[in-house]
C-alpha atoms as a PDB file:
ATOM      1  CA  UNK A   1      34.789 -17.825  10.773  1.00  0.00           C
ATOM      2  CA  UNK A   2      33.251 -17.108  14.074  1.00  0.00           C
ATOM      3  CA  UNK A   3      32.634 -12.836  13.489  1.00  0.00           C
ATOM      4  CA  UNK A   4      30.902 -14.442  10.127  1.00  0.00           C
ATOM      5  CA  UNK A   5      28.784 -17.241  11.494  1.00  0.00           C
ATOM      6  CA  UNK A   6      27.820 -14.464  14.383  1.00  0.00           C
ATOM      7  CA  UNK A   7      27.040 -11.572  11.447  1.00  0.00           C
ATOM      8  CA  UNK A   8      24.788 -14.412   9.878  1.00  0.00           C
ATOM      9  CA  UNK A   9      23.238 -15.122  13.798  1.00  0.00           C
ATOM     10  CA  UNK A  10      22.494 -11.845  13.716  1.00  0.00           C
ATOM     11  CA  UNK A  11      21.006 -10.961  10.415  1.00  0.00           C
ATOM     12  CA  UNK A  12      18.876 -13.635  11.006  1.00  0.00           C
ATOM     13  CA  UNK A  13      17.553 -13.041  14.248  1.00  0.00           C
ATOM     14  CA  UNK A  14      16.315  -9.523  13.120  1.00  0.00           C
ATOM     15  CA  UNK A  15      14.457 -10.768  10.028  1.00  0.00           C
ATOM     16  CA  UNK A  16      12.621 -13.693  12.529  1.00  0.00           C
ATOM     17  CA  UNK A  17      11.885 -11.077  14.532  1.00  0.00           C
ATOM     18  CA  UNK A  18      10.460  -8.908  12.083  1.00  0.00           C
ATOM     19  CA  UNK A  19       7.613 -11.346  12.284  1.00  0.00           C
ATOM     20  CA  UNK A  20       7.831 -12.507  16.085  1.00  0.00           C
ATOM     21  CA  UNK A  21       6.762  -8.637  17.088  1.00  0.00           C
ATOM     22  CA  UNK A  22       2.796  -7.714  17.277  1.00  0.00           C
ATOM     23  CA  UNK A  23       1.304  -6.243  14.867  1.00  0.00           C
ATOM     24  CA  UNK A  24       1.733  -2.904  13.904  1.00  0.00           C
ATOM     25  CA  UNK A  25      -0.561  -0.011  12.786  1.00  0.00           C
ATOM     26  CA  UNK A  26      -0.818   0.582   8.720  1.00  0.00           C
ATOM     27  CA  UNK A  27       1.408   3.539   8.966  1.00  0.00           C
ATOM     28  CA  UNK A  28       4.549   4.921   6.287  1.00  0.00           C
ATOM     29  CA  UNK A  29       7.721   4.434   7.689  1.00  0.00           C
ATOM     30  CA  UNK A  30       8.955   7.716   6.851  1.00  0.00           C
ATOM     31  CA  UNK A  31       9.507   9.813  10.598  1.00  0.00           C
ATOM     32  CA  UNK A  32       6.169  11.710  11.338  1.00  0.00           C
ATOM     33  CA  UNK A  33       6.227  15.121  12.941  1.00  0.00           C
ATOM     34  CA  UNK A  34       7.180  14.872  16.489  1.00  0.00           C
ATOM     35  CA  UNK A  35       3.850  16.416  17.614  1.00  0.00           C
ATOM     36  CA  UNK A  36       1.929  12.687  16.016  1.00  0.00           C
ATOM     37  CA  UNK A  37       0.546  11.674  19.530  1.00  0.00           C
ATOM     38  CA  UNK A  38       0.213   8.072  17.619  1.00  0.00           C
ATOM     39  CA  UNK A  39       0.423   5.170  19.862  1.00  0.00           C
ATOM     40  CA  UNK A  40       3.318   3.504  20.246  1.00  0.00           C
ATOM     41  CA  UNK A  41       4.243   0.473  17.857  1.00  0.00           C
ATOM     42  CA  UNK A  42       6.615  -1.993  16.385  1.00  0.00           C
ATOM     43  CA  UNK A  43       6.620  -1.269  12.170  1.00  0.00           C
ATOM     44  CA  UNK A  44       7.845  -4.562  10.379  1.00  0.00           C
ATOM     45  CA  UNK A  45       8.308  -4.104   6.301  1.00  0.00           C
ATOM     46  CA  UNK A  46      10.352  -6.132   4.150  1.00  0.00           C
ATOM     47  CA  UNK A  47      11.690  -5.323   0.801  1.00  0.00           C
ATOM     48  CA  UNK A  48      13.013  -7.221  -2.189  1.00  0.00           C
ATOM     49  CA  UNK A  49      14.886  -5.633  -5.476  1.00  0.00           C
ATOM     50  CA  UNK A  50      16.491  -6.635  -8.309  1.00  0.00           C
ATOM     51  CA  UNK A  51      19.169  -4.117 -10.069  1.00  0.00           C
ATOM     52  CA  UNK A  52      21.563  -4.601 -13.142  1.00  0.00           C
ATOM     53  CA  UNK A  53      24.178  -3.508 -10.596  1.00  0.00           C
ATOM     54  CA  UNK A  54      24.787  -2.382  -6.949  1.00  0.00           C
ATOM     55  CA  UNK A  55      26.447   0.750  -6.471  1.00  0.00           C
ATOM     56  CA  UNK A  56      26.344   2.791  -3.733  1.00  0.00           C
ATOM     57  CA  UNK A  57      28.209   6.226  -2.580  1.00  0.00           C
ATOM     58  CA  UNK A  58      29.844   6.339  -6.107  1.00  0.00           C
ATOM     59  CA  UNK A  59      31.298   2.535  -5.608  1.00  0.00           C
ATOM     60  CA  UNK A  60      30.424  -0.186  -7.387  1.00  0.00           C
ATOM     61  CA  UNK A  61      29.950  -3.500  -5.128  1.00  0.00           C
ATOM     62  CA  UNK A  62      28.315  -6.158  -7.672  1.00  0.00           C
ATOM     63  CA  UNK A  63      30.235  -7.719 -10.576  1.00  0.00           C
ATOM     64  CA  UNK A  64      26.541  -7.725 -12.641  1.00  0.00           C
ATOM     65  CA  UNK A  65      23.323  -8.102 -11.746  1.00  0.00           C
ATOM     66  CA  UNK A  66      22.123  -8.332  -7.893  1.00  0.00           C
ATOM     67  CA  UNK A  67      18.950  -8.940  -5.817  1.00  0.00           C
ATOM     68  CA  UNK A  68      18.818  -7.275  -2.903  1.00  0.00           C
ATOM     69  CA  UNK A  69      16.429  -8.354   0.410  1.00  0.00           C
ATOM     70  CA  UNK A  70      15.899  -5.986   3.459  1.00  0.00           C
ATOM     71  CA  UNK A  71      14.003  -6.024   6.703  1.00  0.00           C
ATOM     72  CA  UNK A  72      13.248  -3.526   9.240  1.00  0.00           C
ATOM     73  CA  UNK A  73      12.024  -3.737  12.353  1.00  0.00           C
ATOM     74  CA  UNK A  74      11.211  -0.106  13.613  1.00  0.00           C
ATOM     75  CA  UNK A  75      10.458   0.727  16.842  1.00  0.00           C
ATOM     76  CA  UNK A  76       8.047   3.920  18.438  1.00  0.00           C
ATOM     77  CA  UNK A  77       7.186   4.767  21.657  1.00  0.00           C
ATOM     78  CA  UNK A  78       6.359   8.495  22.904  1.00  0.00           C
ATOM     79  CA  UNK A  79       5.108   7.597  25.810  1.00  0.00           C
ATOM     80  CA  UNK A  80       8.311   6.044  27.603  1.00  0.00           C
ATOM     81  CA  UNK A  81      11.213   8.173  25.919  1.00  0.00           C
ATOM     82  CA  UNK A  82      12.942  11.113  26.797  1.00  0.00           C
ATOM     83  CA  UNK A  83      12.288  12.111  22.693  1.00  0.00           C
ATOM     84  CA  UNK A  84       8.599  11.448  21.985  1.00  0.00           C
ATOM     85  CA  UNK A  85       8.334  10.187  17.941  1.00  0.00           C
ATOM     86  CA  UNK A  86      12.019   8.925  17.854  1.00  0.00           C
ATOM     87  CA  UNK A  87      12.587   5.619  16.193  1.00  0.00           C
ATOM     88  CA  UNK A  88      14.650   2.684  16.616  1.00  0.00           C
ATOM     89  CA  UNK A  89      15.272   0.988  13.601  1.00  0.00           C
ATOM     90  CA  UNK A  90      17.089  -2.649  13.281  1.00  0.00           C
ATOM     91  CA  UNK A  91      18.129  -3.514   9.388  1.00  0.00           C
ATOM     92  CA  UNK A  92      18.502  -6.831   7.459  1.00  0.00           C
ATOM     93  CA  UNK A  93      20.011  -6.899   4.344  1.00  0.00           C
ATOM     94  CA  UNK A  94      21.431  -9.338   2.130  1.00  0.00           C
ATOM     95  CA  UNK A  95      22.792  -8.968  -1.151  1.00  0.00           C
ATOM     96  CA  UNK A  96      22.551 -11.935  -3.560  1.00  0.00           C
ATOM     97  CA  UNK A  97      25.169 -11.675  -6.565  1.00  0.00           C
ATOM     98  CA  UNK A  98      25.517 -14.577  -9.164  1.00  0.00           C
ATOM     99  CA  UNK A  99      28.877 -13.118 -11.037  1.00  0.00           C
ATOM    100  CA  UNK A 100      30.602 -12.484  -7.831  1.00  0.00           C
ATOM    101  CA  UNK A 101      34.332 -14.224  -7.544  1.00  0.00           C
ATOM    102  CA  UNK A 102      35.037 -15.755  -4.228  1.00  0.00           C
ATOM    103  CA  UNK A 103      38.380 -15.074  -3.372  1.00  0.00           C
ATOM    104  CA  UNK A 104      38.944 -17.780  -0.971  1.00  0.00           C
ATOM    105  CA  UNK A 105      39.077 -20.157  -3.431  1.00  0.00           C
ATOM    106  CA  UNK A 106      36.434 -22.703  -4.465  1.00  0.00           C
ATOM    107  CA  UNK A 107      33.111 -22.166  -6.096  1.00  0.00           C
ATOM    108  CA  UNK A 108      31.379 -18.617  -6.978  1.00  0.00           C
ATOM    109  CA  UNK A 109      29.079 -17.831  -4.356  1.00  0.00           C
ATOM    110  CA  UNK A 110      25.888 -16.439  -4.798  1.00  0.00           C
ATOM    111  CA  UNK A 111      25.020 -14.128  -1.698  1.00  0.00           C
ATOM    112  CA  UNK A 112      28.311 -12.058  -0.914  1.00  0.00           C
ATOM    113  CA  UNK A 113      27.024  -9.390   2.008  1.00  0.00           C
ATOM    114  CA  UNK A 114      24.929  -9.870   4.783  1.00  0.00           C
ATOM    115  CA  UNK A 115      24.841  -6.243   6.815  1.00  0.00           C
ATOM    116  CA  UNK A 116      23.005  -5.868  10.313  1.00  0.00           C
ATOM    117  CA  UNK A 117      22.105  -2.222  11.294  1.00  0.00           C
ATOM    118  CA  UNK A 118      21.253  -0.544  14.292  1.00  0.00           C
ATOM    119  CA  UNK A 119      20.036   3.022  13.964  1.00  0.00           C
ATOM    120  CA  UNK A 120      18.758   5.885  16.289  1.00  0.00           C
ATOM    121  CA  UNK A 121      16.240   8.697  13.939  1.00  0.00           C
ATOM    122  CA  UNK A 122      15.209  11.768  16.368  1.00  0.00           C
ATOM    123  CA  UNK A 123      13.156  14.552  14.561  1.00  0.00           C
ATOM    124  CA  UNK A 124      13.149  17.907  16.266  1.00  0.00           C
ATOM    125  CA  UNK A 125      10.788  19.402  18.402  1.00  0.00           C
ATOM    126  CA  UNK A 126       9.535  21.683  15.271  1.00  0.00           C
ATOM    127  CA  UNK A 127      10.108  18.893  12.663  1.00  0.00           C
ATOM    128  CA  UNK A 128      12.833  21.228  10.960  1.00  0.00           C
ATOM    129  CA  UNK A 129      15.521  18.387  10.688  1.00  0.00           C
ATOM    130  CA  UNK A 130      16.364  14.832  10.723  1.00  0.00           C
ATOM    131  CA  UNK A 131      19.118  13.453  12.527  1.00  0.00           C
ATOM    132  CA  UNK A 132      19.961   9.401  12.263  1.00  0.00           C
ATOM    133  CA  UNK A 133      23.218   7.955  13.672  1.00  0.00           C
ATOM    134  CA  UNK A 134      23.982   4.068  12.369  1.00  0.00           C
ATOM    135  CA  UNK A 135      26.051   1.327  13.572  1.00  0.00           C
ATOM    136  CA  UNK A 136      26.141  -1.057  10.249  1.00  0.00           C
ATOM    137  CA  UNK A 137      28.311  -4.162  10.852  1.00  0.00           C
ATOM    138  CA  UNK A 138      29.341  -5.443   7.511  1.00  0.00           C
ATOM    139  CA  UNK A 139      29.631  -9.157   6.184  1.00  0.00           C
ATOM    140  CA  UNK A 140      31.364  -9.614   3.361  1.00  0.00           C
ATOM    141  CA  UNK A 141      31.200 -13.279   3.395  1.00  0.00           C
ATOM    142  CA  UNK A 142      33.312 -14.452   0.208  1.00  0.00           C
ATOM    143  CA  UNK A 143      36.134 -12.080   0.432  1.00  0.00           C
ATOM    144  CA  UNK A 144      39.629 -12.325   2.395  1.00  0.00           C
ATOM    145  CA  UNK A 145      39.169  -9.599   4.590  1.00  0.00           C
ATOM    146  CA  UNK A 146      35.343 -10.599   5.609  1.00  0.00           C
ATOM    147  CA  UNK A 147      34.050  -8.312   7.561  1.00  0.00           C
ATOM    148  CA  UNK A 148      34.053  -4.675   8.149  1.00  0.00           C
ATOM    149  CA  UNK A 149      31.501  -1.920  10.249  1.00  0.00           C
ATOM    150  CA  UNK A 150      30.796   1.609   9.322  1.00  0.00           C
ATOM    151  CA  UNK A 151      29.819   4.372  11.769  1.00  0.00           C
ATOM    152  CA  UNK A 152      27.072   6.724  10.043  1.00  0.00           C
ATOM    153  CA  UNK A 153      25.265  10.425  11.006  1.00  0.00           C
ATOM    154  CA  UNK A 154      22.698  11.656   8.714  1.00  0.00           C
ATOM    155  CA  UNK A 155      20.813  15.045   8.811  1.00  0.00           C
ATOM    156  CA  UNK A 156      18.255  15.771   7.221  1.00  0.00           C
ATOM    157  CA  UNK A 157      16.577  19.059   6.661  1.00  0.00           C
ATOM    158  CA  UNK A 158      13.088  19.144   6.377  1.00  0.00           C
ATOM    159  CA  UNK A 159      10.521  21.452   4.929  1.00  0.00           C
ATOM    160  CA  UNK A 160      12.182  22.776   1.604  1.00  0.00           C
ATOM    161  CA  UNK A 161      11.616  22.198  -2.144  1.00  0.00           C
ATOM    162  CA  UNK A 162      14.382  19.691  -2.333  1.00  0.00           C
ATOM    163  CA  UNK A 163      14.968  18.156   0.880  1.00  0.00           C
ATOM    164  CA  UNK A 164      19.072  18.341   1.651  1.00  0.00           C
ATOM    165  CA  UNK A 165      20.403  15.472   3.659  1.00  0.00           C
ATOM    166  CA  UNK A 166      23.978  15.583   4.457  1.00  0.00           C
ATOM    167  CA  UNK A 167      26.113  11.915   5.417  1.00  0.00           C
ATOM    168  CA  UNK A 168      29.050  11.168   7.030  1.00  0.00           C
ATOM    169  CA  UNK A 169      30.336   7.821   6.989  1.00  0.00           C
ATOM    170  CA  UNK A 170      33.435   6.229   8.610  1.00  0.00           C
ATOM    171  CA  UNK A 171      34.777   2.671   8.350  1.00  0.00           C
ATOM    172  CA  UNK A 172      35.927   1.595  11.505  1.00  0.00           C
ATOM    173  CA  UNK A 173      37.279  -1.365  10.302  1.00  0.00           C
ATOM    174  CA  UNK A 174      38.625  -3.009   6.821  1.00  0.00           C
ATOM    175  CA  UNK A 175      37.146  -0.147   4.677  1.00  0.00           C
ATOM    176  CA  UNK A 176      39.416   2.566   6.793  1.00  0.00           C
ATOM    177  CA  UNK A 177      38.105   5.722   4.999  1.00  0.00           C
ATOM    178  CA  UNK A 178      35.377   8.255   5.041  1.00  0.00           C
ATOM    179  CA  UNK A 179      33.100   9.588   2.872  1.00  0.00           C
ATOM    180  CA  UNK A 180      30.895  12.426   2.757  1.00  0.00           C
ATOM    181  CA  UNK A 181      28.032  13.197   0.789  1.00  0.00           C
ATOM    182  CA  UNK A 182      25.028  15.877   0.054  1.00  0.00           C
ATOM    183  CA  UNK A 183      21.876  14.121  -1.603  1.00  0.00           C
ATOM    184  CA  UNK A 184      18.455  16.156  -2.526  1.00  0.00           C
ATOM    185  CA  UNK A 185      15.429  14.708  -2.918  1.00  0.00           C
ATOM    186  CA  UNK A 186      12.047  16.012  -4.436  1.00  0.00           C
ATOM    187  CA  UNK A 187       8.300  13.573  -4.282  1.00  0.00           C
ATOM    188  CA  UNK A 188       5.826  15.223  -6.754  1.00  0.00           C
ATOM    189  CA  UNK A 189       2.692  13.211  -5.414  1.00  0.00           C
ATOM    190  CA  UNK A 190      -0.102  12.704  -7.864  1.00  0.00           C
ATOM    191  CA  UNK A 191      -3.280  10.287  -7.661  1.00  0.00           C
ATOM    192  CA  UNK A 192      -1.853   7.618  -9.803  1.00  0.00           C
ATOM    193  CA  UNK A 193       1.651   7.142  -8.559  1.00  0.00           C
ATOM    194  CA  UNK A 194       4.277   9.324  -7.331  1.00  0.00           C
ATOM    195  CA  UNK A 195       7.416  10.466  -8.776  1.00  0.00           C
ATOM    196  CA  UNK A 196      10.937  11.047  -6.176  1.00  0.00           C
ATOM    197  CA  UNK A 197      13.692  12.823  -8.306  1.00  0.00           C
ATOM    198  CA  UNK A 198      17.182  12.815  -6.554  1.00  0.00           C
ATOM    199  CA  UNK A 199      20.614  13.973  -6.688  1.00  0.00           C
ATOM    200  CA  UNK A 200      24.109  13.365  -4.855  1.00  0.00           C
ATOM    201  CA  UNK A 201      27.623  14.350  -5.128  1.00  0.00           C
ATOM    202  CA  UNK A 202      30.192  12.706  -2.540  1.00  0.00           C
ATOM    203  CA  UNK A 203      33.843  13.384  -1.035  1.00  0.00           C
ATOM    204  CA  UNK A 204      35.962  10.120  -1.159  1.00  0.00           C
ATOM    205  CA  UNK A 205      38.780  10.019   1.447  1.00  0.00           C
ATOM    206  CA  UNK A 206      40.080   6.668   1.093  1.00  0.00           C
ATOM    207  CA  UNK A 207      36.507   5.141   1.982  1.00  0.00           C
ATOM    208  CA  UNK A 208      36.886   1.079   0.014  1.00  0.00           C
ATOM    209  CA  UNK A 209      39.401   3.375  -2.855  1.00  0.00           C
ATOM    210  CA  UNK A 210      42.716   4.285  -2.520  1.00  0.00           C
ATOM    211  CA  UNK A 211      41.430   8.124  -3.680  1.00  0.00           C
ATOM    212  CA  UNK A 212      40.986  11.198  -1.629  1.00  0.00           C
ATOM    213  CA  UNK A 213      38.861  13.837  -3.338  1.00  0.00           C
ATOM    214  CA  UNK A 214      35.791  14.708  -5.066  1.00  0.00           C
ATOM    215  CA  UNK A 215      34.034  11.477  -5.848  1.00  0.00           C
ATOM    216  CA  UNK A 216      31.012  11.210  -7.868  1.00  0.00           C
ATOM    217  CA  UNK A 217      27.824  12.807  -8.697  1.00  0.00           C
ATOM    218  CA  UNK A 218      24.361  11.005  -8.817  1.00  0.00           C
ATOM    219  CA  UNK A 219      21.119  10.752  -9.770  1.00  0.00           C
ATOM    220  CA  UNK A 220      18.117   8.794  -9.127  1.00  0.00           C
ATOM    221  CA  UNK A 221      14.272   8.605 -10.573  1.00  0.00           C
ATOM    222  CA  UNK A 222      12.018   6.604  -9.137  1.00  0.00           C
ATOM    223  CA  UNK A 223       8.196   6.138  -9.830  1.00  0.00           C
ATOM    224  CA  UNK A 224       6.336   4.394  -6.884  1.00  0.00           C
ATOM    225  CA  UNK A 225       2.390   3.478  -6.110  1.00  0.00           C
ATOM    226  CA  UNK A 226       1.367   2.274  -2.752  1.00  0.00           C
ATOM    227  CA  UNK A 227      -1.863  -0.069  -2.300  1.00  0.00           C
ATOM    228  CA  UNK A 228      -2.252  -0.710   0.869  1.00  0.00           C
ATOM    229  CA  UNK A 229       0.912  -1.769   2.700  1.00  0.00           C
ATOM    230  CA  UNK A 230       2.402  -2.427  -0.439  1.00  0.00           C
ATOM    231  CA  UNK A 231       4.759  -0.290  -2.106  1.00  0.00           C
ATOM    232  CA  UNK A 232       5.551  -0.844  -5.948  1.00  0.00           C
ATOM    233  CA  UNK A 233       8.131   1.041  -7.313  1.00  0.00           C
ATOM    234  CA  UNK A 234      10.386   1.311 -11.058  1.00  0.00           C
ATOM    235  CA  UNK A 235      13.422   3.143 -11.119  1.00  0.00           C
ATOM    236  CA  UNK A 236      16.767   4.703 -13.119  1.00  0.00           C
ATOM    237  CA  UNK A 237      19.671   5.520 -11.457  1.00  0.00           C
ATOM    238  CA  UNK A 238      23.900   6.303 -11.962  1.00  0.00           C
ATOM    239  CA  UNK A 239      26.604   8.246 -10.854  1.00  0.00           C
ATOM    240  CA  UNK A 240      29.700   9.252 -12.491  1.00  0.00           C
ATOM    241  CA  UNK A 241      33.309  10.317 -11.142  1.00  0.00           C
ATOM    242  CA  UNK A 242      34.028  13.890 -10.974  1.00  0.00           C
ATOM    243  CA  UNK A 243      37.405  13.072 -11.840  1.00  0.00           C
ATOM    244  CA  UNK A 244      37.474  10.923 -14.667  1.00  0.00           C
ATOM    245  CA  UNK A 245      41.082  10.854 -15.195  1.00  0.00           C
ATOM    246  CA  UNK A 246      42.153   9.198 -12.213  1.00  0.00           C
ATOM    247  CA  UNK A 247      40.367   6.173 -12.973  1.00  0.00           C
ATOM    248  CA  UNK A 248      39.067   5.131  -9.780  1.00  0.00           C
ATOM    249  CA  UNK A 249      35.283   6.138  -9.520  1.00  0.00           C
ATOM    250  CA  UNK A 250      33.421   4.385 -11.629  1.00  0.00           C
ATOM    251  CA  UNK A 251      30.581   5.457 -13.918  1.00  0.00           C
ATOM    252  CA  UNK A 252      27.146   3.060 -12.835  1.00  0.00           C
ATOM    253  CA  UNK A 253      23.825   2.879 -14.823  1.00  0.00           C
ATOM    254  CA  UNK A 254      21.198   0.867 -13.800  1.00  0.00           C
ATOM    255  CA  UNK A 255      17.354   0.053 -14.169  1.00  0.00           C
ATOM    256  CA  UNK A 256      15.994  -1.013 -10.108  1.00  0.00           C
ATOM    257  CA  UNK A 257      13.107  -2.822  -9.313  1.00  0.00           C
ATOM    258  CA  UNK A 258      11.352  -2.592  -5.838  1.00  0.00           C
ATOM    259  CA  UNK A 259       8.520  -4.541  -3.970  1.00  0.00           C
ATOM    260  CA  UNK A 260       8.277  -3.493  -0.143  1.00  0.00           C
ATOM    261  CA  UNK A 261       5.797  -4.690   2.165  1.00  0.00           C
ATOM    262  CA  UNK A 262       4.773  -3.379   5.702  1.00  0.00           C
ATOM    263  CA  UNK A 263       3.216  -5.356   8.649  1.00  0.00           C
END
């Protein structure tokens, strides 16, 4: 009860503080090139979305439909680093489910995570690649185990027609697996909105399954229009398992919704 009341603490704090910062220049949050001489900065942008289902690395973690909040407080400053354009990043999220059974007895429960993320993005001296490690600590408020924390390294490679990034993943705690994954993303940009197509297969070894092996593949389609510092964007996504027969992955469709705001 106390790791779950301090999980909440914490989630908390970071979204409060998402508006206790200054303000920040009207800037994207995606990593410039290290050689932006931009100021430094504190970037605040919340998010909201609502999904038919939440599935994520080939897993499904929602019994039906879900909304999903996020804030981020994001951090700059190339003046006093050793890694001018690095960011810090500090992540909210909660994920509100209506059909999810509380096994612990008692009434359904609507929100059943609350995850608090710390993560460390340094871009190369050229801008060729992407590198972000991740502490997530992981609330899983209605179930018996209740808590869990993931250790996470993603590289990115910059610069190509479909941008690679490759993840690693390890549960250091109730999840006790790890799971690697290749995604590739392409933006086509036009006036009126833009369009990101993606893709993903994943290894499973043990990560939340009792599987070791080829996992899923993915896909994702997502059309977005920014006014402002607000981002609008409609979306399609699912994976399936590459190994239907052993009836552990499971197959995910769903529609996803997105408002995100920046401060």
């Amino acid at each position: 009860m106390k790791k779950r009341t301090l999980l909440t603490i914490i989630a908390a704090s970071l979204a409060v503080g998402m508006f206790a910062a200054r303000p920040a220049d009207a800037q994207k949050i995606d990593s410039p090139s290290r050689n932006d001489e931009s100021p430094s900065y504190f970037r605040k942008a919340l998010k909201l979305s609502q999904a038919g289902v939440y599935g994520l690395r080939g897993i499904k973690f929602s019994a039906g439909k879900v909304t999903q909040a996020e804030g981020n407080l994001i951090y700059k400053d190339p003046v006093g680093t050793i890694f001018p354009n690095d960011f810090l990043t500090a992540t909210a999220f909660v994920n509100f489910d209506p059909d999810w059974k509380c096994e612990k007895g008692g009434n359904d429960e609507v929100i059943n995570e609350v995850d608090a993320t710390l993560a460390y993005t340094y871009n190369s001296k050229d801008s060729t690649f992407t590198m972000t490690g991740k502490f997530v600590e992981e609330g899983y408020i209605h179930q018996k185990f209740g808590q869990s924390a993931e250790l996470v390294l993603e590289t990115r490679i910059n610069n190509l027609f479909a941008t690679p990034t490759f993840t690693v993943v390890s549960d250091i705690k109730n999840g006790k697996g790890t799971y690697w994954g290749l995604d590739l993303k392409r933006m086509i940009s036009t006036e009126l909105v833009d369009l990101t197509l993606q893709a993903d297969i994943g290894y499973n070894n043990y990560y939340w399954t009792n599987f070791s092996g080829p996992s899923h593949y993915g896909f994702n389609a997502t059309l977005s229009k920014t006014i402002d510092n607000c981002t609008l964007s409609v979306g399609y996504f699912g994976s399936a398992p590459l190994e239907p027969s052993k009836k552990v992955i499971p197959t995910i469709s769903s529609a996803k919704a997105t408002i995100e705001v920046g401060f």
